[in-house]
C-alpha atoms as a PDB file:
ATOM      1  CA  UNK A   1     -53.172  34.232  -7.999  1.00  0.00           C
ATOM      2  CA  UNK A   2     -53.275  30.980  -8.927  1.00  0.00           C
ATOM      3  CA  UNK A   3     -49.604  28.918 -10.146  1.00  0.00           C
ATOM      4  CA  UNK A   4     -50.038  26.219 -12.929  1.00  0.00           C
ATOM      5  CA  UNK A   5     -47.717  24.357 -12.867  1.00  0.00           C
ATOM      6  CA  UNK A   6     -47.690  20.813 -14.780  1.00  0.00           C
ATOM      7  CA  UNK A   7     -44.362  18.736 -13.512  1.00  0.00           C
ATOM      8  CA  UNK A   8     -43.609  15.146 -14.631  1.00  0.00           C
ATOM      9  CA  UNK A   9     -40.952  13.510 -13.247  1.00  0.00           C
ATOM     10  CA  UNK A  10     -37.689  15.358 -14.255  1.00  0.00           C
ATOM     11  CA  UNK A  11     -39.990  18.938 -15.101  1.00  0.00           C
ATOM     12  CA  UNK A  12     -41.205  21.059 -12.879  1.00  0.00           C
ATOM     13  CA  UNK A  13     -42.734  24.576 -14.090  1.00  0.00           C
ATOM     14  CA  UNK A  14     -41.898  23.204 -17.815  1.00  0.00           C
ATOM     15  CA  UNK A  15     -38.232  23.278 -16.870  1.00  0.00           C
ATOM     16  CA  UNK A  16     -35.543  20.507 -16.745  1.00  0.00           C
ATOM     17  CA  UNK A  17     -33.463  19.865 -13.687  1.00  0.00           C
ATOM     18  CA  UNK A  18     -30.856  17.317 -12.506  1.00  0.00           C
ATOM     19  CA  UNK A  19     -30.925  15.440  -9.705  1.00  0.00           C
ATOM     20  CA  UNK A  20     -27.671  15.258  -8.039  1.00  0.00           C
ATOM     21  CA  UNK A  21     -26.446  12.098  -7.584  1.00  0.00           C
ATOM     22  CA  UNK A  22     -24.067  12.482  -4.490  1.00  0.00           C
ATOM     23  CA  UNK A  23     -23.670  11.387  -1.268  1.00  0.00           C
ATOM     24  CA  UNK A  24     -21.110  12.035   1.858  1.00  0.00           C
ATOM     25  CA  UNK A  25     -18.243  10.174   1.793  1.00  0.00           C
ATOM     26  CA  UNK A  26     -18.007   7.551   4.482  1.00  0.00           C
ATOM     27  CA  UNK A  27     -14.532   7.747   6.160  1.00  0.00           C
ATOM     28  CA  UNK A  28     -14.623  11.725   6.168  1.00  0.00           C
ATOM     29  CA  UNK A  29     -18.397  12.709   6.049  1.00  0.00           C
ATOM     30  CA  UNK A  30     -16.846  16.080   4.421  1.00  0.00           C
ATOM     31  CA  UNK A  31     -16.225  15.961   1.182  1.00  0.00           C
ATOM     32  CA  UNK A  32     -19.330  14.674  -1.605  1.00  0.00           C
ATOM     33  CA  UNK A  33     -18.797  11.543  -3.680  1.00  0.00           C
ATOM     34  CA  UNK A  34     -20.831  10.159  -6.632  1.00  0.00           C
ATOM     35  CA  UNK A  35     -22.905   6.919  -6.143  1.00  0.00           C
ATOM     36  CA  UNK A  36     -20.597   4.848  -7.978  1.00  0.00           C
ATOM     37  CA  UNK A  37     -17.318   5.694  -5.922  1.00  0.00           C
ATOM     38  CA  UNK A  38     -16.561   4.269  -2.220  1.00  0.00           C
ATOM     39  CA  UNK A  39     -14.490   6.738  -0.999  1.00  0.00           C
ATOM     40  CA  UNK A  40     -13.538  10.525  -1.907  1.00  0.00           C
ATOM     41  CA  UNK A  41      -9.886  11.281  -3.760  1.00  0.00           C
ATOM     42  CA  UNK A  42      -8.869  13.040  -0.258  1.00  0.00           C
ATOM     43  CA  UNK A  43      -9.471   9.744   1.829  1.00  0.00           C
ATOM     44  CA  UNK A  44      -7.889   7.812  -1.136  1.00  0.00           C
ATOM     45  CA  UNK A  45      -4.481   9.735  -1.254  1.00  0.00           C
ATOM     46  CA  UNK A  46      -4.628   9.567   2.442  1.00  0.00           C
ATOM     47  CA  UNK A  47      -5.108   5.576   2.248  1.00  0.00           C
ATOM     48  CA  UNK A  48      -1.958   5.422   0.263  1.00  0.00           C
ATOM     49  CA  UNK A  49       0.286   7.629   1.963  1.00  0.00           C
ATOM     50  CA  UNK A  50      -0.455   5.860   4.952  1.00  0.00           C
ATOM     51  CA  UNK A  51       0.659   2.547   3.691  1.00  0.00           C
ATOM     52  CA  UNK A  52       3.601   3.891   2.288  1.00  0.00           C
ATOM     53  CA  UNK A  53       4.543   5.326   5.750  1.00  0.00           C
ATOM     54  CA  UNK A  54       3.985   1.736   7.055  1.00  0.00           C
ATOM     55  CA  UNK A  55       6.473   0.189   4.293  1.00  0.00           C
ATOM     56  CA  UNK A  56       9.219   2.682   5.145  1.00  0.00           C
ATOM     57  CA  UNK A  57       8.687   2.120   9.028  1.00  0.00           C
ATOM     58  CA  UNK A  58       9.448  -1.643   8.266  1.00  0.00           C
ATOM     59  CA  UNK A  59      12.121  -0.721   5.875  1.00  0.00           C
ATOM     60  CA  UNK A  60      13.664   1.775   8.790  1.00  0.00           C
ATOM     61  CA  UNK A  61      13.054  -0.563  11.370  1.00  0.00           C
ATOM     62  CA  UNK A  62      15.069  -3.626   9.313  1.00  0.00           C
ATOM     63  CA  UNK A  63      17.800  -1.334   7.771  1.00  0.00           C
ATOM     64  CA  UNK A  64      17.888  -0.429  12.158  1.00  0.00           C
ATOM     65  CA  UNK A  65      18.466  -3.999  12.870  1.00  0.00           C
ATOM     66  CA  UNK A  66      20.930  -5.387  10.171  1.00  0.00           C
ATOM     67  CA  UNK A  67      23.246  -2.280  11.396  1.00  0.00           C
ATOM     68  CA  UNK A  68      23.184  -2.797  15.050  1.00  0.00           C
ATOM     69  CA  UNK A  69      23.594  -6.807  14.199  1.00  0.00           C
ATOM     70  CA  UNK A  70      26.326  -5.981  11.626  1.00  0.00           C
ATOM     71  CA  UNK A  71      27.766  -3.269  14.159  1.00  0.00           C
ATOM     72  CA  UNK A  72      27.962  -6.355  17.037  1.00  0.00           C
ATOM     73  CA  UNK A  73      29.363  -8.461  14.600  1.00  0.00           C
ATOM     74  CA  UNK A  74      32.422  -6.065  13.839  1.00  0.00           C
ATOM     75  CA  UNK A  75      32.650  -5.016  17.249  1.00  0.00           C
ATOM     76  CA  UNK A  76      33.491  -8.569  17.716  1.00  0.00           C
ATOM     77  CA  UNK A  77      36.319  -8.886  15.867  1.00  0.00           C
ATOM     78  CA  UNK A  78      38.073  -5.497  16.114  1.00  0.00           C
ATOM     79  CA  UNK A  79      37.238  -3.348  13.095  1.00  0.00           C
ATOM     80  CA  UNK A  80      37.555   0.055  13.415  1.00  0.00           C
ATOM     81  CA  UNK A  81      34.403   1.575  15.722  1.00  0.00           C
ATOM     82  CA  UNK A  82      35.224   5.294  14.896  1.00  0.00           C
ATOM     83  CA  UNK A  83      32.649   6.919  12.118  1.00  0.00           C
ATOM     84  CA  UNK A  84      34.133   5.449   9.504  1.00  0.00           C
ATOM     85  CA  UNK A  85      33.239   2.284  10.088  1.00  0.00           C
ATOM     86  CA  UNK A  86      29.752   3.417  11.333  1.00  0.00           C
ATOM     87  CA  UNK A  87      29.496   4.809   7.954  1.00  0.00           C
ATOM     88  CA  UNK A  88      30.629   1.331   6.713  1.00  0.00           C
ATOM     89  CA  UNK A  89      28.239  -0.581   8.866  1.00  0.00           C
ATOM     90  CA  UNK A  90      25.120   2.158   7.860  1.00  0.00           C
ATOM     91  CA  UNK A  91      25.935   1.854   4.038  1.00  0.00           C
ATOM     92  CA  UNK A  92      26.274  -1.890   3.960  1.00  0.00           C
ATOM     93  CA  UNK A  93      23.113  -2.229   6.437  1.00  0.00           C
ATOM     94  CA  UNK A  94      20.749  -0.743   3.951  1.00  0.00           C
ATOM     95  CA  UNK A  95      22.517  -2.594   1.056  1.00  0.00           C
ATOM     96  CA  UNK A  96      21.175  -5.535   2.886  1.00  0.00           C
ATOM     97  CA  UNK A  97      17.741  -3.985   3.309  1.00  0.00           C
ATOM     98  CA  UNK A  98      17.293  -3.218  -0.452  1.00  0.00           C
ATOM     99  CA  UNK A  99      18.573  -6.775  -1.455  1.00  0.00           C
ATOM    100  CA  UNK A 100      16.022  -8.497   0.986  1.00  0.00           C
ATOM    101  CA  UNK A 101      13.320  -5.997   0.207  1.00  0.00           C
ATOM    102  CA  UNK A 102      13.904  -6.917  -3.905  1.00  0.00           C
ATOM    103  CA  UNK A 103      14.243 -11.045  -2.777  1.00  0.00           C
ATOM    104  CA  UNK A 104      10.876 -10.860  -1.322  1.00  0.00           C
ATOM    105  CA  UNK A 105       9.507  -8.706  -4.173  1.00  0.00           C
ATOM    106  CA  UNK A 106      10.650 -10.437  -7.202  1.00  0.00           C
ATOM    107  CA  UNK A 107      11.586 -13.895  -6.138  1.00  0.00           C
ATOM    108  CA  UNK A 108       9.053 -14.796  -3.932  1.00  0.00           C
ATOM    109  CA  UNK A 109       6.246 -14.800  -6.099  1.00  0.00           C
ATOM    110  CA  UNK A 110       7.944 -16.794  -8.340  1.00  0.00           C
ATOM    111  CA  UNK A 111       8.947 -19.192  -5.761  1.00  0.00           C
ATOM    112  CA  UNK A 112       5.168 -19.245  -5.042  1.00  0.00           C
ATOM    113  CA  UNK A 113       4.025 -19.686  -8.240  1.00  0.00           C
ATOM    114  CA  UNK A 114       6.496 -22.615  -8.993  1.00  0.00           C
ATOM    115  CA  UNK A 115       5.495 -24.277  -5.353  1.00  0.00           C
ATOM    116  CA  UNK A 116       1.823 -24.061  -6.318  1.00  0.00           C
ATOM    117  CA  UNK A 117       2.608 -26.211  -9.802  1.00  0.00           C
ATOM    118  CA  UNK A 118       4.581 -28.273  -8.034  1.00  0.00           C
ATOM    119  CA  UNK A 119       1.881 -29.635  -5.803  1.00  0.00           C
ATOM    120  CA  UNK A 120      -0.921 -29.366  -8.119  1.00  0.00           C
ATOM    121  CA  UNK A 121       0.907 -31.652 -10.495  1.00  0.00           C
ATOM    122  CA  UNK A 122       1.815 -34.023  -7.255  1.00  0.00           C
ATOM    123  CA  UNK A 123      -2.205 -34.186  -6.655  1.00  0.00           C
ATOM    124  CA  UNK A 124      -2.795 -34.410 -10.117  1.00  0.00           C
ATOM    125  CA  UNK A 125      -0.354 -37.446 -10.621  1.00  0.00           C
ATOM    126  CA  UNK A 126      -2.239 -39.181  -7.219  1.00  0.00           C
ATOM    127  CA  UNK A 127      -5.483 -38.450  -8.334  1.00  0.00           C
ATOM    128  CA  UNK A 128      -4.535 -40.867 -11.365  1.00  0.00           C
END
């Protein structure tokens, strides 16, 4: 018996095939990729989940100290301790949180942003 076959390239046996253009991924080494992306859309979800959970730790850990500062401060000066004014205390804590959370998200770009043209104009006007 004797096979013919006359492959070029892409053709073997005078039939087309694709090459598969995929590799592991390299965080999981499960899941398959294509060459152009870095990591699969497993590892990416997981990447962003994970710095969300980071954001709310902060965000839990400064609502956590704003109330026990804010609970020392009213403990200082009588105001009710029962569970009202934990409730108080909680409420206005994370009131805090929020407004310093949307400072440094809003504002202090823009604060940077008007600091940088402030000195490049300085070192522009001593460069003169």
């Amino acid at each position: 018996m004797d096979i013919q076959v006359e492959g070029s390239n892409n053709r073997v046996a005078g039939r087309d095939y694709y090459e598969n253009q995929i590799k592991p991924c390299p965080r999981c080494e499960v899941r398959v990729i294509d060459r152009e992306k870095s990591i699969c859309n497993h590892c990416t979800k997981e990447e962003r989940d994970e710095k969300a959970r980071g954001q709310m730790t902060l965000f839990g850990l400064g609502v956590l100290f704003i109330f026990g500062w804010l609970h020392g401060w009213r403990s200082e000066r009588g105001l009710a301790p029962g569970i009202e004014g934990l409730a108080e205390t909680l409420a206005l804590s994370v009131g805090i949180a929020i407004a310093a959370l949307s400072v440094i998200w809003f504002l202090l770009p823009l604060v940077v942003e008007i600091g940088a043209a402030y000195f490049e104009s300085r070192r522009n006007r001593y460069r003169e």
